[in-house]
C-alpha atoms as a PDB file:
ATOM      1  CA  UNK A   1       5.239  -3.121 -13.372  1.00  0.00           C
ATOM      2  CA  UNK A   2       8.525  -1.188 -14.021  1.00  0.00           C
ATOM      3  CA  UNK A   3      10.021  -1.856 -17.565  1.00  0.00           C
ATOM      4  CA  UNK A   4      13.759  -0.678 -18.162  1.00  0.00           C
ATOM      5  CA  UNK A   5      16.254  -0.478 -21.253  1.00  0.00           C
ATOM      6  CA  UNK A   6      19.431  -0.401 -21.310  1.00  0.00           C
ATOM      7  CA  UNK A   7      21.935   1.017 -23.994  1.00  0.00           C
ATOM      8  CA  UNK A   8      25.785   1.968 -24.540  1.00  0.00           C
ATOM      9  CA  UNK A   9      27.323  -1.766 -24.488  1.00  0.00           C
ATOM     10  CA  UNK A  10      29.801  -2.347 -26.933  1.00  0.00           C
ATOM     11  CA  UNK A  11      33.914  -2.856 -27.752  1.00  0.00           C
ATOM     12  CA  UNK A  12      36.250  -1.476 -25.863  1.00  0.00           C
ATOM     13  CA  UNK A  13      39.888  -2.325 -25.715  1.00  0.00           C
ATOM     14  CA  UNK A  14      41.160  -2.317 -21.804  1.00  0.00           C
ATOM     15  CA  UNK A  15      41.356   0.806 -20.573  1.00  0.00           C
ATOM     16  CA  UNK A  16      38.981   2.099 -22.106  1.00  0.00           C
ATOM     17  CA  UNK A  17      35.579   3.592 -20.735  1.00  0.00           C
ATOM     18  CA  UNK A  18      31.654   3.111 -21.354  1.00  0.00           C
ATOM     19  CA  UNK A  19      28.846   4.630 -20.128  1.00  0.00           C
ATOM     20  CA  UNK A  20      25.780   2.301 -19.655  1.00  0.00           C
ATOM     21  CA  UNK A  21      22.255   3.900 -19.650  1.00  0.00           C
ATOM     22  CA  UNK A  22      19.494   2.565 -18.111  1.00  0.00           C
ATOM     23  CA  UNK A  23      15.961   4.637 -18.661  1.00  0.00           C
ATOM     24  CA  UNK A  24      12.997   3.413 -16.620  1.00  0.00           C
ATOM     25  CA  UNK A  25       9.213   3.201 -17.693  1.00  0.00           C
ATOM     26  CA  UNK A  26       8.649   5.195 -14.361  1.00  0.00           C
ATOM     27  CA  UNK A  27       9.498   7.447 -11.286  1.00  0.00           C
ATOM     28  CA  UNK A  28      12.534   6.075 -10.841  1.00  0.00           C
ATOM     29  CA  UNK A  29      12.070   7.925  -7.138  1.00  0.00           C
ATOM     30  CA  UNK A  30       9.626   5.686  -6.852  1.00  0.00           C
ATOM     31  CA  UNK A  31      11.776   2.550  -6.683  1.00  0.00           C
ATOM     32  CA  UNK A  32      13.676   1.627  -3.456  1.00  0.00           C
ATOM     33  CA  UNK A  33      16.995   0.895  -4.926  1.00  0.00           C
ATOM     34  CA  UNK A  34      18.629   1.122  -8.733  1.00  0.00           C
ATOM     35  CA  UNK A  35      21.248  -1.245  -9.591  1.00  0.00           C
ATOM     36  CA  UNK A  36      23.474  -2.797 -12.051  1.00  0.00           C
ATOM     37  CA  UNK A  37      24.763  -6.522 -12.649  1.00  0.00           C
ATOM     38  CA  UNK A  38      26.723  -8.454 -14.580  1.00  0.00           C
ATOM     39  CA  UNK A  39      26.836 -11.925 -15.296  1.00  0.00           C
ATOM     40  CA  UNK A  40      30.512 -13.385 -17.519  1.00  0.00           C
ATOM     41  CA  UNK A  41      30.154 -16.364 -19.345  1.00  0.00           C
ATOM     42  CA  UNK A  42      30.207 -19.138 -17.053  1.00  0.00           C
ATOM     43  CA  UNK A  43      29.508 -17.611 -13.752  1.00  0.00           C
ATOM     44  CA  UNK A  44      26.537 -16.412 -11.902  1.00  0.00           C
ATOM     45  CA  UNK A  45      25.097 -12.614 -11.929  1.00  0.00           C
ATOM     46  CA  UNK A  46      26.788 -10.336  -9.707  1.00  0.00           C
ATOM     47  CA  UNK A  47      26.182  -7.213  -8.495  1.00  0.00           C
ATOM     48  CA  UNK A  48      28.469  -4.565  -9.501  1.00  0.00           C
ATOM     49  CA  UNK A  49      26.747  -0.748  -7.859  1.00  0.00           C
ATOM     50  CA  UNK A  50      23.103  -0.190  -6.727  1.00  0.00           C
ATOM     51  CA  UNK A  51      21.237   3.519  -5.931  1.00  0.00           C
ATOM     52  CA  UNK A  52      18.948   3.531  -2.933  1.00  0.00           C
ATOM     53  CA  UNK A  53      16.966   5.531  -2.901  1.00  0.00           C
ATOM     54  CA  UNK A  54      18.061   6.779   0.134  1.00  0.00           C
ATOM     55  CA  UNK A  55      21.766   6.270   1.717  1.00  0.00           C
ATOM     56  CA  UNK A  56      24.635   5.672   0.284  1.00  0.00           C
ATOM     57  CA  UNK A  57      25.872   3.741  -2.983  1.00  0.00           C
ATOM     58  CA  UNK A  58      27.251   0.525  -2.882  1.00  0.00           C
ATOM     59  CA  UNK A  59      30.021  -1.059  -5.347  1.00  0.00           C
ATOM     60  CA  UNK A  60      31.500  -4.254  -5.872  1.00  0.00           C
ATOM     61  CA  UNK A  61      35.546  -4.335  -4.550  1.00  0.00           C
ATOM     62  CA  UNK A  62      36.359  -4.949  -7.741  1.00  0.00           C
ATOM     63  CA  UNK A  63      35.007  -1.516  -9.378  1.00  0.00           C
ATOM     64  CA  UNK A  64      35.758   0.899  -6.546  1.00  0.00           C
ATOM     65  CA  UNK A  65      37.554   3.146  -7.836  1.00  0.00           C
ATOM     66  CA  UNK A  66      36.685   2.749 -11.246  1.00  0.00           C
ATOM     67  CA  UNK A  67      32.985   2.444 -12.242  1.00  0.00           C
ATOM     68  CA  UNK A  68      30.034   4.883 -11.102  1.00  0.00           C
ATOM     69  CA  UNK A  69      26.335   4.986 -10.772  1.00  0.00           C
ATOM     70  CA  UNK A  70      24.246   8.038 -11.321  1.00  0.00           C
ATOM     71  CA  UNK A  71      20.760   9.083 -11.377  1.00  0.00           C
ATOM     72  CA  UNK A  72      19.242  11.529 -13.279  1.00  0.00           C
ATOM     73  CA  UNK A  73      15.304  11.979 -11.808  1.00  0.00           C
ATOM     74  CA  UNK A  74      14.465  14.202 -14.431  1.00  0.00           C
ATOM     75  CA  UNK A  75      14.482  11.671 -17.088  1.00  0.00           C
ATOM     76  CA  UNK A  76      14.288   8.171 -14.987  1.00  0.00           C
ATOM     77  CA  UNK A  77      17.625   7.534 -16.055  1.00  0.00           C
ATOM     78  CA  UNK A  78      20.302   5.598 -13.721  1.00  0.00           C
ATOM     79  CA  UNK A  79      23.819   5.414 -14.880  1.00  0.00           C
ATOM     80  CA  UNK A  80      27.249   2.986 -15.042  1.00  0.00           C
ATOM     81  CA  UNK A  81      30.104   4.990 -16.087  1.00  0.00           C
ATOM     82  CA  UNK A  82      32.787   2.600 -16.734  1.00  0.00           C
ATOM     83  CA  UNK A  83      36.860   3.867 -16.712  1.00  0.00           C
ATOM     84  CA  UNK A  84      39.871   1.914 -16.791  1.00  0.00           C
ATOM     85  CA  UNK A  85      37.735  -1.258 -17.942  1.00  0.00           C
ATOM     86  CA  UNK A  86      39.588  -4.519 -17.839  1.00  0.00           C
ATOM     87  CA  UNK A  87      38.977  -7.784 -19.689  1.00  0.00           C
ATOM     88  CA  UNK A  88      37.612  -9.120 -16.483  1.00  0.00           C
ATOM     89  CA  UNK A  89      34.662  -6.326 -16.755  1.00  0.00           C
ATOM     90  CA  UNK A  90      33.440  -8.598 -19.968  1.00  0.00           C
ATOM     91  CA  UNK A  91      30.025  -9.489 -19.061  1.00  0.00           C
ATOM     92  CA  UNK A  92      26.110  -8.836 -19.925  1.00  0.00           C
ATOM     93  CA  UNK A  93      25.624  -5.850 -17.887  1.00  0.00           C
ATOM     94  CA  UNK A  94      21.645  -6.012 -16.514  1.00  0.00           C
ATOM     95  CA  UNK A  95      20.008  -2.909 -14.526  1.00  0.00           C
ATOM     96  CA  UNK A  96      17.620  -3.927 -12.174  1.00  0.00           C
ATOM     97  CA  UNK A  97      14.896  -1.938  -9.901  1.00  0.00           C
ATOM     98  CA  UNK A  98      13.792  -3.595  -6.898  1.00  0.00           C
ATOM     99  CA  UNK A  99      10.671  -2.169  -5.039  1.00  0.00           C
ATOM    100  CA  UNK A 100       8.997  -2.691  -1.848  1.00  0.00           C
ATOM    101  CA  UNK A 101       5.159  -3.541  -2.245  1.00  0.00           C
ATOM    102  CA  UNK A 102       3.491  -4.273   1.317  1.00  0.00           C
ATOM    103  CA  UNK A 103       6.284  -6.449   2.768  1.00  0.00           C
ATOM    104  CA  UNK A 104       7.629  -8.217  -0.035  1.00  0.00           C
ATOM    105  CA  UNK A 105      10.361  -6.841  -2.335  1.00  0.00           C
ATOM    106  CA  UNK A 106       9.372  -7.151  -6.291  1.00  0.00           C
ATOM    107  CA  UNK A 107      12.460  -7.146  -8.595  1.00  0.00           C
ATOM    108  CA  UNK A 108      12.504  -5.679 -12.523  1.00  0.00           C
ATOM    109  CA  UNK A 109      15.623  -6.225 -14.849  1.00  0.00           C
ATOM    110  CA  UNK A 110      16.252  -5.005 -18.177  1.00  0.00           C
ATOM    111  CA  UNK A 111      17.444  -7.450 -21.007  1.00  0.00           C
ATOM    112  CA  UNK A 112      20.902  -6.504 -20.744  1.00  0.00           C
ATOM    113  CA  UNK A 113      23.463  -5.160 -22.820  1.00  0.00           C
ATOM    114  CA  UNK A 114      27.150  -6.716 -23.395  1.00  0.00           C
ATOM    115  CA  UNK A 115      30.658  -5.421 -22.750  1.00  0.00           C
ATOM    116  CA  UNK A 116      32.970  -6.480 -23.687  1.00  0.00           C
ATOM    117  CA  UNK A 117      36.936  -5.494 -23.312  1.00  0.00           C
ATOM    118  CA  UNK A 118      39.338  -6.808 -25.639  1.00  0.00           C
ATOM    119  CA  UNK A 119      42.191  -5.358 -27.343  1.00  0.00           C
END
């Protein structure tokens, strides 16, 4: 069982940056791949950057550029940092840890935490 919380949601006006915390109940070196979502009112869950935990990171066209994940190992800590938001980056931001137990992948997600961009 993997339990994760995240913080550092709030207002922004566009422009604007956040950084999103997410801090694991365990190794997060341990866990295949890190990874945020976000899901906007109306519209399903999306993924926006994961961490393997091995190879390369991954983002979402429309956050290259602008948002980046980060892992800190010391404290089981992964990362969003968020610049140049737009109001299209309002959403419930979830982190989720997916792990590999025998064959079959087991996914963990925290309870979210909103952004929202808005002058």
């Amino acid at each position: 069982q993997v339990q994760l919380v995240e913080s550092g949601g709030g207002l922004v006006q566009p422009g604007g940056s956040l950084r999103l915390s997410c801090a694991a109940s365990t190794n997060i070196f341990s866990i295949n791949v890190m990874g945020w979502y976000r899901q906007a009112p109306g519209k399903q869950r999306e993924l926006v950057a994961t961490y393997p935990r091995y190879g390369s990171r991954i983002y979402a066209d429309s956050v290259k550029g602008r948002f980046t994940i980060s892992r800190d190992t010391a404290e089981n800590t992964v990362y969003l940092q968020m610049n140049s938001l737009k109001q299209e980056d309002t959403a419930v931001y979830y982190c989720n840890a997916q792990k590999v137990v025998g064959t079959a992948p087991l996914d963990y997600w925290g309870q979210g935490t909103q952004v929202t961009v808005s002058s």
